[in-house]
PDB file of N, CA and C in Angstrom:
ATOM      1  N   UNK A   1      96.125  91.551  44.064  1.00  0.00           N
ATOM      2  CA  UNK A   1      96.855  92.099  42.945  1.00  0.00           C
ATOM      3  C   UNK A   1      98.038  92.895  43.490  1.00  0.00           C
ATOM      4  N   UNK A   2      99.314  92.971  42.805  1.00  0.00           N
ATOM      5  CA  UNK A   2     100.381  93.063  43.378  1.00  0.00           C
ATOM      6  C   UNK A   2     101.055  94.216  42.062  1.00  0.00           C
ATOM      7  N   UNK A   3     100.455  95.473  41.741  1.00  0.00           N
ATOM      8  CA  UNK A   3     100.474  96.531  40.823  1.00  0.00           C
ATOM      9  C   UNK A   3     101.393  97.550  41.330  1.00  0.00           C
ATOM     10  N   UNK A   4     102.113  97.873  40.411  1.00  0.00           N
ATOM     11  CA  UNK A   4     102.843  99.367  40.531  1.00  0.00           C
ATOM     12  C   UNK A   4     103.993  99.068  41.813  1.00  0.00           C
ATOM     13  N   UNK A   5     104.614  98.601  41.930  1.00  0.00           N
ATOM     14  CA  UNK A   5     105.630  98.648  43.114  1.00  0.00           C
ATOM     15  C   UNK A   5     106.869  98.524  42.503  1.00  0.00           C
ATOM     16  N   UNK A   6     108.119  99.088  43.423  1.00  0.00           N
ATOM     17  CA  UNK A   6     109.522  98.689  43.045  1.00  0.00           C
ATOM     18  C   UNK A   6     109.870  97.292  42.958  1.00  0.00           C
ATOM     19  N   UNK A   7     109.369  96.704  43.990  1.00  0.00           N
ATOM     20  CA  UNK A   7     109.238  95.335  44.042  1.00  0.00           C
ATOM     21  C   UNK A   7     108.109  95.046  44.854  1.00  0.00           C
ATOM     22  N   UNK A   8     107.410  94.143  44.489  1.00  0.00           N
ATOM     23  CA  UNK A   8     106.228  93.764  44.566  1.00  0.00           C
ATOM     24  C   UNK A   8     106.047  92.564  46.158  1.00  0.00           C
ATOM     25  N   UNK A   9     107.156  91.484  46.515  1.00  0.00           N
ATOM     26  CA  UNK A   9     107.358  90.919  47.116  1.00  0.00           C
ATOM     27  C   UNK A   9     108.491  90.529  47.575  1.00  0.00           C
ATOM     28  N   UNK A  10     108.932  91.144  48.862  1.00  0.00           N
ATOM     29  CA  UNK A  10     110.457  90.931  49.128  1.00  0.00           C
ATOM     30  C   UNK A  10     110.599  89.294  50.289  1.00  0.00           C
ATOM     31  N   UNK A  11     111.145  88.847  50.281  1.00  0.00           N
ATOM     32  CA  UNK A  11     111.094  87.387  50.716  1.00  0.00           C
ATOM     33  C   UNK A  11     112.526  87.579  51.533  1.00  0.00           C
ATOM     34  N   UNK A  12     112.791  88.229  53.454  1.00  0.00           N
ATOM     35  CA  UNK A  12     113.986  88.245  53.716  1.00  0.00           C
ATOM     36  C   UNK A  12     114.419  86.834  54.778  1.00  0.00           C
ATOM     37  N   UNK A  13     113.036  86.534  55.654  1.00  0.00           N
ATOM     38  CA  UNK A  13     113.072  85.580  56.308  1.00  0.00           C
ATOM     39  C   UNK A  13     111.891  84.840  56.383  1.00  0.00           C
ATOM     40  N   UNK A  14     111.892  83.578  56.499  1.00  0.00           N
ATOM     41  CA  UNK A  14     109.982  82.986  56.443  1.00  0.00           C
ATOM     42  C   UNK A  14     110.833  81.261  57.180  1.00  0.00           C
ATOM     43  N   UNK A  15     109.539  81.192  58.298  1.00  0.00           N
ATOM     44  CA  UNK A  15     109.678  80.371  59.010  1.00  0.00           C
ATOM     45  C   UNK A  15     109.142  79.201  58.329  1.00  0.00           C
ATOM     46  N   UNK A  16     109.683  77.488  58.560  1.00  0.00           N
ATOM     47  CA  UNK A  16     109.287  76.541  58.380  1.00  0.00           C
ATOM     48  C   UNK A  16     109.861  76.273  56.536  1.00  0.00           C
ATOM     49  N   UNK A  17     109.200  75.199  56.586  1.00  0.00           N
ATOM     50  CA  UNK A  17     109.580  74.511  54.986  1.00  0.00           C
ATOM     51  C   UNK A  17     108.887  74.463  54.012  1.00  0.00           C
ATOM     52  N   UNK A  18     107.373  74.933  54.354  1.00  0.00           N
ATOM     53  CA  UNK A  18     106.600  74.598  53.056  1.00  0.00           C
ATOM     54  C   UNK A  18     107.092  75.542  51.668  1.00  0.00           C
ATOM     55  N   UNK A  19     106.664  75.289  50.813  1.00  0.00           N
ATOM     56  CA  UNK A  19     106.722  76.005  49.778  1.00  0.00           C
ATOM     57  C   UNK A  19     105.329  77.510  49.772  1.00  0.00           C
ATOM     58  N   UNK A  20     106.029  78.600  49.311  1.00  0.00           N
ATOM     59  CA  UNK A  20     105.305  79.928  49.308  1.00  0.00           C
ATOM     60  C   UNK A  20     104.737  80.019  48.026  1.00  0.00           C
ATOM     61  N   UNK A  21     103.311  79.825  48.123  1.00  0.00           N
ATOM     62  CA  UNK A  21     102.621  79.785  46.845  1.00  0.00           C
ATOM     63  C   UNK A  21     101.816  81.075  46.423  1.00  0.00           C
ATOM     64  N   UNK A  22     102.194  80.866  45.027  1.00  0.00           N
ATOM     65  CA  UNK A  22     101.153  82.362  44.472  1.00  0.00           C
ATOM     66  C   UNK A  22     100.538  82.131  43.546  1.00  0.00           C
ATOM     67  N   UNK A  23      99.469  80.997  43.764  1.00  0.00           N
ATOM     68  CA  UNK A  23      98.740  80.651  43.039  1.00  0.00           C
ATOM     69  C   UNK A  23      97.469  81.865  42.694  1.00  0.00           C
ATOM     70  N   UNK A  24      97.933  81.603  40.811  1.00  0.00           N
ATOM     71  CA  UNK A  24      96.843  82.982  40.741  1.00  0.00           C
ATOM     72  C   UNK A  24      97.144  84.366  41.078  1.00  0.00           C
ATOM     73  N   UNK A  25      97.838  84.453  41.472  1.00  0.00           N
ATOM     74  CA  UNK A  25      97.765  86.255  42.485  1.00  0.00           C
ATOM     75  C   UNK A  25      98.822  86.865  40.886  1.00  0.00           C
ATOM     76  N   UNK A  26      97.726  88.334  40.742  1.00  0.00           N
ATOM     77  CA  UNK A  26      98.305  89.342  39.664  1.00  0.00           C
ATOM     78  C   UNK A  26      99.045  90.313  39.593  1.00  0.00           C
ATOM     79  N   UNK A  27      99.978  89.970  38.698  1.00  0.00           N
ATOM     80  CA  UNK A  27     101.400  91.233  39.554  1.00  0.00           C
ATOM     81  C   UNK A  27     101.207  91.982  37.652  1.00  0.00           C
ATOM     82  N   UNK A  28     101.365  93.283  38.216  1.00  0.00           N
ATOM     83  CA  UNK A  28     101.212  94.290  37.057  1.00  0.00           C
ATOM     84  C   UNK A  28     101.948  95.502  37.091  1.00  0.00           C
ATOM     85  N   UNK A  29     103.097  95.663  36.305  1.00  0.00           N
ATOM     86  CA  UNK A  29     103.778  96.715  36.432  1.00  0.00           C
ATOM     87  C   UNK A  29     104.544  97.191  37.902  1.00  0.00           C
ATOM     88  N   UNK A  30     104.984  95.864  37.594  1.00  0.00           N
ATOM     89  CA  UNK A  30     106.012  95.958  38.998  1.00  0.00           C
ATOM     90  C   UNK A  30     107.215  96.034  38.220  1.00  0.00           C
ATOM     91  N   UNK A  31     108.599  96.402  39.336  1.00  0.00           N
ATOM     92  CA  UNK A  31     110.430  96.147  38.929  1.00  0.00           C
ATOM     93  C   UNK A  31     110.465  95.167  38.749  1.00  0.00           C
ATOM     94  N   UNK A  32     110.448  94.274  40.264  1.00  0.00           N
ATOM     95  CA  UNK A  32     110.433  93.219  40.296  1.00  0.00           C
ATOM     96  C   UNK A  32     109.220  92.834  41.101  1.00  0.00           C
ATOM     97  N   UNK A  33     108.532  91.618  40.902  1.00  0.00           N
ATOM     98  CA  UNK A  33     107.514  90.695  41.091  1.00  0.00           C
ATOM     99  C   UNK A  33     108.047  89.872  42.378  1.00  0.00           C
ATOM    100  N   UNK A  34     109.062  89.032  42.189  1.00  0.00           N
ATOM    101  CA  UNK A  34     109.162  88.604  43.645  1.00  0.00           C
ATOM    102  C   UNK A  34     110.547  88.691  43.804  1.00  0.00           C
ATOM    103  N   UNK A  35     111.595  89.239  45.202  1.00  0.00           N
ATOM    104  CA  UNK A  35     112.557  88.963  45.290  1.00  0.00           C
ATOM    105  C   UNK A  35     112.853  88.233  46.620  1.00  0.00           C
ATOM    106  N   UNK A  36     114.077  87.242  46.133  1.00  0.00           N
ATOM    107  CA  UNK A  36     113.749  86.146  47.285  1.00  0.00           C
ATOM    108  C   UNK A  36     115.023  85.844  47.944  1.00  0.00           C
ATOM    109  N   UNK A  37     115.537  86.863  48.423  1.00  0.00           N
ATOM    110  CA  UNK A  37     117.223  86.713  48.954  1.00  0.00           C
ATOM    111  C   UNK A  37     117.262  85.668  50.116  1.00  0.00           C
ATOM    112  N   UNK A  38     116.115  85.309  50.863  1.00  0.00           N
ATOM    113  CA  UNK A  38     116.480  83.811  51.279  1.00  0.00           C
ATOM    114  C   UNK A  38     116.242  83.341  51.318  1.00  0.00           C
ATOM    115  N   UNK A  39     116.105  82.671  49.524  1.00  0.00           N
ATOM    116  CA  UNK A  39     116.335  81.714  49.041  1.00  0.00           C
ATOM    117  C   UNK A  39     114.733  80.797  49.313  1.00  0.00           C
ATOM    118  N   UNK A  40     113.919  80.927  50.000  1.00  0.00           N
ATOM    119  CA  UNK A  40     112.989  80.041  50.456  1.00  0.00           C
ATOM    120  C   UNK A  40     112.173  79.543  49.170  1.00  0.00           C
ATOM    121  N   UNK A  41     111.538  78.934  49.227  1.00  0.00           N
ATOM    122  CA  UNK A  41     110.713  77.732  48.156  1.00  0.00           C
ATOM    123  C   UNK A  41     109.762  78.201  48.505  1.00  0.00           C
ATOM    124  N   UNK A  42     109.961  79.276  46.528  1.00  0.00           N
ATOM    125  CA  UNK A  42     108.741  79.726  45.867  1.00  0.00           C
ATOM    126  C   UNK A  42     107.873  79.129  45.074  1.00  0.00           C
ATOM    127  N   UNK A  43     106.671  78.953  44.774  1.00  0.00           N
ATOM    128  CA  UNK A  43     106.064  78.196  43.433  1.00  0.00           C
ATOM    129  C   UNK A  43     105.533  79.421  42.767  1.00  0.00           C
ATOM    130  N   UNK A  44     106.303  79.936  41.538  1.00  0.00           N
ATOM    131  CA  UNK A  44     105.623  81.164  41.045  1.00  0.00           C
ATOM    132  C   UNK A  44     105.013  80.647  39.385  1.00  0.00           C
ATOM    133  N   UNK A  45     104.887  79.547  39.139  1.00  0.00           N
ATOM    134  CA  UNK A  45     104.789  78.478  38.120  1.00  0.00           C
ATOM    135  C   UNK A  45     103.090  79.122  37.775  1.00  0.00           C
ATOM    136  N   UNK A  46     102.228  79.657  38.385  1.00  0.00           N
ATOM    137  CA  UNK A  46     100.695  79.581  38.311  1.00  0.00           C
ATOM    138  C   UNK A  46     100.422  80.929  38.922  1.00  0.00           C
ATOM    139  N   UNK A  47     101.297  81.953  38.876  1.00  0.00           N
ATOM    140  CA  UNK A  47     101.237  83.780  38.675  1.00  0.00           C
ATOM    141  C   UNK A  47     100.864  84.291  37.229  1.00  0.00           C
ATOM    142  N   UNK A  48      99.642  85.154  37.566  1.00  0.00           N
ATOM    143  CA  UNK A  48      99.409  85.891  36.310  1.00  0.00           C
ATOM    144  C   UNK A  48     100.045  87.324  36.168  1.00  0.00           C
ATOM    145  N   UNK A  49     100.453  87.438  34.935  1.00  0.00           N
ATOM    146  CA  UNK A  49     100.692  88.758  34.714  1.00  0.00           C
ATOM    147  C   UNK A  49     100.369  89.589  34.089  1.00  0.00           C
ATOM    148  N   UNK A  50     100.241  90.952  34.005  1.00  0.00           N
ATOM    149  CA  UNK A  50      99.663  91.415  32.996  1.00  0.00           C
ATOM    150  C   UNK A  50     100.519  92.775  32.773  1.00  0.00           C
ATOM    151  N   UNK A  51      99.897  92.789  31.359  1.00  0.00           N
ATOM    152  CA  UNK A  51     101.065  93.738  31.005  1.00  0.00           C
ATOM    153  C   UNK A  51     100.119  95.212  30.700  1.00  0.00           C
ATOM    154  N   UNK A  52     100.973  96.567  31.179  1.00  0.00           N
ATOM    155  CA  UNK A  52     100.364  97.468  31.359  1.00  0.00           C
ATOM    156  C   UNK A  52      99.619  98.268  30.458  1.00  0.00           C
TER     157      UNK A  52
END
Protein backbone atom coordinates (compact mmCIF):
# COMPACT_ATOMS: atom_id res chain seq x y z
CA UNK A 1 0.00 0.00 0.00
CA UNK A 2 1.35 3.21 -1.20
CA UNK A 3 -0.68 5.87 1.52
CA UNK A 4 -0.07 9.39 2.50
CA UNK A 5 2.98 10.53 0.41
CA UNK A 6 3.81 13.65 -1.77
CA UNK A 7 4.30 11.30 -4.34
CA UNK A 8 3.92 7.91 -3.90
CA UNK A 9 6.30 6.57 -6.80
CA UNK A 10 8.96 8.50 -8.49
CA UNK A 11 10.21 6.63 -11.71
CA UNK A 12 13.88 8.62 -12.55
CA UNK A 13 15.85 5.74 -14.14
CA UNK A 14 14.95 1.83 -14.52
CA UNK A 15 17.04 -0.53 -16.41
CA UNK A 16 15.88 -2.81 -19.36
CA UNK A 17 12.43 -2.83 -21.30
CA UNK A 18 9.89 -4.64 -19.60
CA UNK A 19 6.92 -2.91 -18.62
CA UNK A 20 6.62 -1.73 -14.60
CA UNK A 21 3.60 -3.29 -13.28
CA UNK A 22 1.28 -2.41 -10.40
CA UNK A 23 -0.86 -4.90 -10.48
CA UNK A 24 -3.23 -4.51 -7.56
CA UNK A 25 -0.94 -2.41 -5.34
CA UNK A 26 -3.17 0.46 -3.20
CA UNK A 27 -2.33 3.99 -3.40
CA UNK A 28 -4.42 6.18 -0.86
CA UNK A 29 -4.14 9.72 -0.35
CA UNK A 30 -1.24 10.40 -2.16
CA UNK A 31 -0.26 14.01 -4.51
CA UNK A 32 0.70 12.04 -6.88
CA UNK A 33 0.49 8.12 -7.27
CA UNK A 34 3.08 7.60 -9.84
CA UNK A 35 5.50 10.06 -11.42
CA UNK A 36 7.36 8.92 -14.35
CA UNK A 37 9.84 11.55 -15.80
CA UNK A 38 11.56 8.75 -17.69
CA UNK A 39 9.11 8.05 -19.41
CA UNK A 40 9.51 4.11 -18.84
CA UNK A 41 6.48 1.62 -19.52
CA UNK A 42 4.06 1.76 -16.83
CA UNK A 43 0.91 -0.58 -16.65
CA UNK A 44 -1.14 1.34 -14.03
CA UNK A 45 -4.48 -0.06 -15.86
CA UNK A 46 -5.11 -2.73 -12.63
CA UNK A 47 -4.12 -0.06 -9.47
CA UNK A 48 -6.57 0.28 -6.77
CA UNK A 49 -7.47 3.30 -5.19
CA UNK A 50 -9.04 4.41 -2.48
CA UNK A 51 -10.36 7.32 -1.43
CA UNK A 52 -9.73 8.75 2.05
Amino acid sequence: MYEDNGTAVRIAAMPGTETLDFNNCVFRGNGVNVENAAGYAVDLSQIVTVEN
